[in-house]
C-alpha atoms as a PDB file:
ATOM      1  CA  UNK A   1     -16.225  24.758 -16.112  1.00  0.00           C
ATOM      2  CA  UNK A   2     -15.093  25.012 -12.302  1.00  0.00           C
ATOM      3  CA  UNK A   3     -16.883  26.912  -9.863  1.00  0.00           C
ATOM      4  CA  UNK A   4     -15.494  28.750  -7.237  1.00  0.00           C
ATOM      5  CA  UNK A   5     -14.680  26.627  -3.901  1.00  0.00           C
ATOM      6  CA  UNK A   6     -16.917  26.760  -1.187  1.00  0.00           C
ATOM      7  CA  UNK A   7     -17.870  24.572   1.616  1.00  0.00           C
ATOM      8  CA  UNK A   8     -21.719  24.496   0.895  1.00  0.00           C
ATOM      9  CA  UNK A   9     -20.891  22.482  -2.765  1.00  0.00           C
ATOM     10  CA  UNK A  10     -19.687  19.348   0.385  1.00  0.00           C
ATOM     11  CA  UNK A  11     -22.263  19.656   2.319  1.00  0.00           C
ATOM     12  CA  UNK A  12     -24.772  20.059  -0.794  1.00  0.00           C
ATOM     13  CA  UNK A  13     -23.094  16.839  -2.769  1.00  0.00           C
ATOM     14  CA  UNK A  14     -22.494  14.695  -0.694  1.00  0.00           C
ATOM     15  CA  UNK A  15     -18.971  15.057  -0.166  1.00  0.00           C
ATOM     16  CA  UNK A  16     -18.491  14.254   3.278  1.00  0.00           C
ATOM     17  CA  UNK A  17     -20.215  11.313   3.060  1.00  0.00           C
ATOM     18  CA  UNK A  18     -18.471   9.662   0.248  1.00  0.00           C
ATOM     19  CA  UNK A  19     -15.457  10.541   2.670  1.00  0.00           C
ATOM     20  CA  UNK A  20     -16.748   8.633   5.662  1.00  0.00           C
ATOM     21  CA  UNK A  21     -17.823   5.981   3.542  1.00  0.00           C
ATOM     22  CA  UNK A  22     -14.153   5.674   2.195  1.00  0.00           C
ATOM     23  CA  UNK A  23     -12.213   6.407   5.178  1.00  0.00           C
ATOM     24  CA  UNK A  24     -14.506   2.945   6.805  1.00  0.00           C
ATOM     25  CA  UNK A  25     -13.912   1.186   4.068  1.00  0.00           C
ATOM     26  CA  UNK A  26      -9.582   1.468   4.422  1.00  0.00           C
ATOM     27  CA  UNK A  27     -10.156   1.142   7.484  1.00  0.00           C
ATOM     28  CA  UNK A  28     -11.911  -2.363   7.658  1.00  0.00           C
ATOM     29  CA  UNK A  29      -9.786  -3.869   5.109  1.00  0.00           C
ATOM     30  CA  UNK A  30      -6.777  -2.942   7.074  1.00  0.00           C
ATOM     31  CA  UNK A  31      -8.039  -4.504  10.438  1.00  0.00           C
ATOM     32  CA  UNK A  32      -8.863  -7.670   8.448  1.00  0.00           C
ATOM     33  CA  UNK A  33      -5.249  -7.644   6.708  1.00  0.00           C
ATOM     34  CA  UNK A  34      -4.196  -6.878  10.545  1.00  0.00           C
ATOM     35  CA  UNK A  35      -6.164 -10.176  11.621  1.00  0.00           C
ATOM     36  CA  UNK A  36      -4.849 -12.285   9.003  1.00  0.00           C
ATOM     37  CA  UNK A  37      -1.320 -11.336   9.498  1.00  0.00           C
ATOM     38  CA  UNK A  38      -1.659 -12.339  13.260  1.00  0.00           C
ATOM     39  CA  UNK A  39      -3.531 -15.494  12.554  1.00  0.00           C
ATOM     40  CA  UNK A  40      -0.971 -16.531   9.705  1.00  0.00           C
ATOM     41  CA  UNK A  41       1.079 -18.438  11.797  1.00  0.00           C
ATOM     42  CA  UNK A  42      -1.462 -20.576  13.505  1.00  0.00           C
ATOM     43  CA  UNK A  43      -3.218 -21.397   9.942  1.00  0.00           C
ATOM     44  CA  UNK A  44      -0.061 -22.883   8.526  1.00  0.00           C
ATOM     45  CA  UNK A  45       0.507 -24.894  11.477  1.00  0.00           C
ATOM     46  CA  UNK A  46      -3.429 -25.946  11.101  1.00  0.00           C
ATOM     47  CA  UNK A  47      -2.630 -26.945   7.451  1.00  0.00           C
ATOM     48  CA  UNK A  48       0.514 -28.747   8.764  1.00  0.00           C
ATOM     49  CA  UNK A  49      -1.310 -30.949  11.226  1.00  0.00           C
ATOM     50  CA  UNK A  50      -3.994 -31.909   7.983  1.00  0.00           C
ATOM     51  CA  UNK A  51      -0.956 -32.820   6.218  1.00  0.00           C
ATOM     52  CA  UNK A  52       0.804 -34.769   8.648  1.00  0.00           C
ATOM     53  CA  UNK A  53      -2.489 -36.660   9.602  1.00  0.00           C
ATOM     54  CA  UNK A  54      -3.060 -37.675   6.077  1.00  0.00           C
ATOM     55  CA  UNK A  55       0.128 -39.020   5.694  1.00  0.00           C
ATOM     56  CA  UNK A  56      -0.371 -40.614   9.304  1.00  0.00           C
ATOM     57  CA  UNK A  57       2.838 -38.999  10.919  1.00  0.00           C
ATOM     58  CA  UNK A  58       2.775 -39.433  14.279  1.00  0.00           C
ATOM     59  CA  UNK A  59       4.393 -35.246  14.785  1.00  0.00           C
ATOM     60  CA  UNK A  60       0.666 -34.742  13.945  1.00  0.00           C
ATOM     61  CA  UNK A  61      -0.428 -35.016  17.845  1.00  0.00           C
ATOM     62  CA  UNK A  62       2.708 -32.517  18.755  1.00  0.00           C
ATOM     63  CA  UNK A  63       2.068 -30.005  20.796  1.00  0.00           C
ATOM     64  CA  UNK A  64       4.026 -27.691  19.072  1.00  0.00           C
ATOM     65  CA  UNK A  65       4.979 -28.064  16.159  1.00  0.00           C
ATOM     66  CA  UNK A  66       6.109 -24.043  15.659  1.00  0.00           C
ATOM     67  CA  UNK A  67       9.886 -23.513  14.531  1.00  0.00           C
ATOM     68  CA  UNK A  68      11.254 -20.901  16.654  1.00  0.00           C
ATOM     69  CA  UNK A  69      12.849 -17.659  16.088  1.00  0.00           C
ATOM     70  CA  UNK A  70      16.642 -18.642  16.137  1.00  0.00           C
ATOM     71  CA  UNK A  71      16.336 -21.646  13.823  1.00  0.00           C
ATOM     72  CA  UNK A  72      14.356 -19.677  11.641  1.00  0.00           C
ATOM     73  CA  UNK A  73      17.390 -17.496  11.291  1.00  0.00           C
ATOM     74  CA  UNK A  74      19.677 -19.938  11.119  1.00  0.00           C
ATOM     75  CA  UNK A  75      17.795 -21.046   8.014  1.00  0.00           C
ATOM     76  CA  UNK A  76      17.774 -18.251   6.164  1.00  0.00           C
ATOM     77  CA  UNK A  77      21.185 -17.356   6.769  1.00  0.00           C
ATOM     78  CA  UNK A  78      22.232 -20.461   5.770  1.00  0.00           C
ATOM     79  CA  UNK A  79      20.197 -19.845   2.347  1.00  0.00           C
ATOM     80  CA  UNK A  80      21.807 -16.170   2.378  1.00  0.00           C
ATOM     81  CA  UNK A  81      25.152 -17.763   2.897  1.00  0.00           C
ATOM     82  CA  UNK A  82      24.977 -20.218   0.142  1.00  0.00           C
ATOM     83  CA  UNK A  83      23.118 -18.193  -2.555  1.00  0.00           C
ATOM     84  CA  UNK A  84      26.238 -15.822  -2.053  1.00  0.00           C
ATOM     85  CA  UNK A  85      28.481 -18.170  -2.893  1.00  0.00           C
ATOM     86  CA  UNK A  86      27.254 -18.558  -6.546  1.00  0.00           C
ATOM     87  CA  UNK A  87      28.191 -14.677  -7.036  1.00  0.00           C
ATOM     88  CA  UNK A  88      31.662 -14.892  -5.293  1.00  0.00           C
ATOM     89  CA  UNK A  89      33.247 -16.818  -8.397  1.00  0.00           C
ATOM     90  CA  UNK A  90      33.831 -15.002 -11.199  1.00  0.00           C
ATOM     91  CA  UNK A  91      35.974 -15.199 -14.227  1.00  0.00           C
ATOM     92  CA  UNK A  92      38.540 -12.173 -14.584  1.00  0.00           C
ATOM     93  CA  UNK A  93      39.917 -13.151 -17.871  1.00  0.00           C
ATOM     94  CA  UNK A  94      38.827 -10.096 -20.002  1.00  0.00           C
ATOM     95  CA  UNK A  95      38.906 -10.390 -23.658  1.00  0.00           C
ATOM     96  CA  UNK A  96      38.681  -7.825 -26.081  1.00  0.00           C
ATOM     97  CA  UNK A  97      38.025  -8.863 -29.882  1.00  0.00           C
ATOM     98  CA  UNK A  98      38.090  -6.426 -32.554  1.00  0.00           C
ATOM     99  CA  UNK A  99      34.613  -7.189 -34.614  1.00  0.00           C
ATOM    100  CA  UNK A 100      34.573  -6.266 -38.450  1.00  0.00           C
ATOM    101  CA  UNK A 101      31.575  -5.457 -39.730  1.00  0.00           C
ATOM    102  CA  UNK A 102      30.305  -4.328 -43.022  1.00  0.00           C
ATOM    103  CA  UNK A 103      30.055  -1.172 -44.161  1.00  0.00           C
ATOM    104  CA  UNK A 104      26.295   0.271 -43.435  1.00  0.00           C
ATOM    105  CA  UNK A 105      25.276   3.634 -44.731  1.00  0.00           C
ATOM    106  CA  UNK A 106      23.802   4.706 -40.975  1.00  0.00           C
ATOM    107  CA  UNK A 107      26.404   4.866 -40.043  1.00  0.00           C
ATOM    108  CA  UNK A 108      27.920   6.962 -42.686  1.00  0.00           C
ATOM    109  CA  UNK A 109      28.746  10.402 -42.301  1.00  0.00           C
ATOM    110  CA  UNK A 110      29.688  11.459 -45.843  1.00  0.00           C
ATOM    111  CA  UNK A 111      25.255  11.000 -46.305  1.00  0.00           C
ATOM    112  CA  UNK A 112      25.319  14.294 -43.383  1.00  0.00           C
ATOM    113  CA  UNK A 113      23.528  17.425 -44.388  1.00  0.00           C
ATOM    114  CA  UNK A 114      26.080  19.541 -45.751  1.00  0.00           C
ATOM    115  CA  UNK A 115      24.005  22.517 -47.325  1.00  0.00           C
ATOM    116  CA  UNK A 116      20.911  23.894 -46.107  1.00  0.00           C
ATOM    117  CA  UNK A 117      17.695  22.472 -47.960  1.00  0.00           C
ATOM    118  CA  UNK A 118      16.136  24.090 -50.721  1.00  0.00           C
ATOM    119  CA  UNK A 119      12.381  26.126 -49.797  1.00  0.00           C
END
């Protein structure tokens, strides 16, 4: 079913170029993820503007209208902060209740094997 390895079956099949091929291929969808992830910023603030303009804001002929670094991170630690809070609380009153149940054979062990089965 397999052959032996050899270079010549590459050359022969094709191998190398269905290599190349998807080698290029990773390689220009990760330079246009690389352009879109450096362009992200300035699209939202694009889309901002269109919103603001509709609306008829007058922020829409800012010059800047980016957020910078520190109040971005004064944001999310103030989310951080307060979604913490909701797990700080908690109720330490442990009960333990004894539950009855009915009797279920599944459970039973007098229904174990006891002698070997019969051939």
């Amino acid at each position: 079913m397999f052959d032996k390895f050899s270079f010549s079956n590459i050359w022969e099949n094709d191998g190398i170029f269905i290599s190349v091929v998807g080698y290029l291929i990773v390689f220009v969808a990760l330079l246009f993820l690389s352009i879109i992830i450096t362009n992200f910023q300035k699209i939202l603030v694009s889309k901002q503007r269109k919103k603001l303009k509709t609306v008829g804001h007058r922020a829409a002929e800012a010059e800047n209208l980016e957020i910078s670094g520190e109040v971005s991170a004064a944001i999310s630690v103030a989310f951080y902060l307060h979604f913490q809070e909701n797990h700080d609380v908690e109720n330490t009153v442990l009960t333990i209740r004894k539950v009855q149940r009915a009797y279920s054979p599944w459970s039973s062990k007098i229904y174990g094997l006891r002698e070997y089965p019969k051939r």
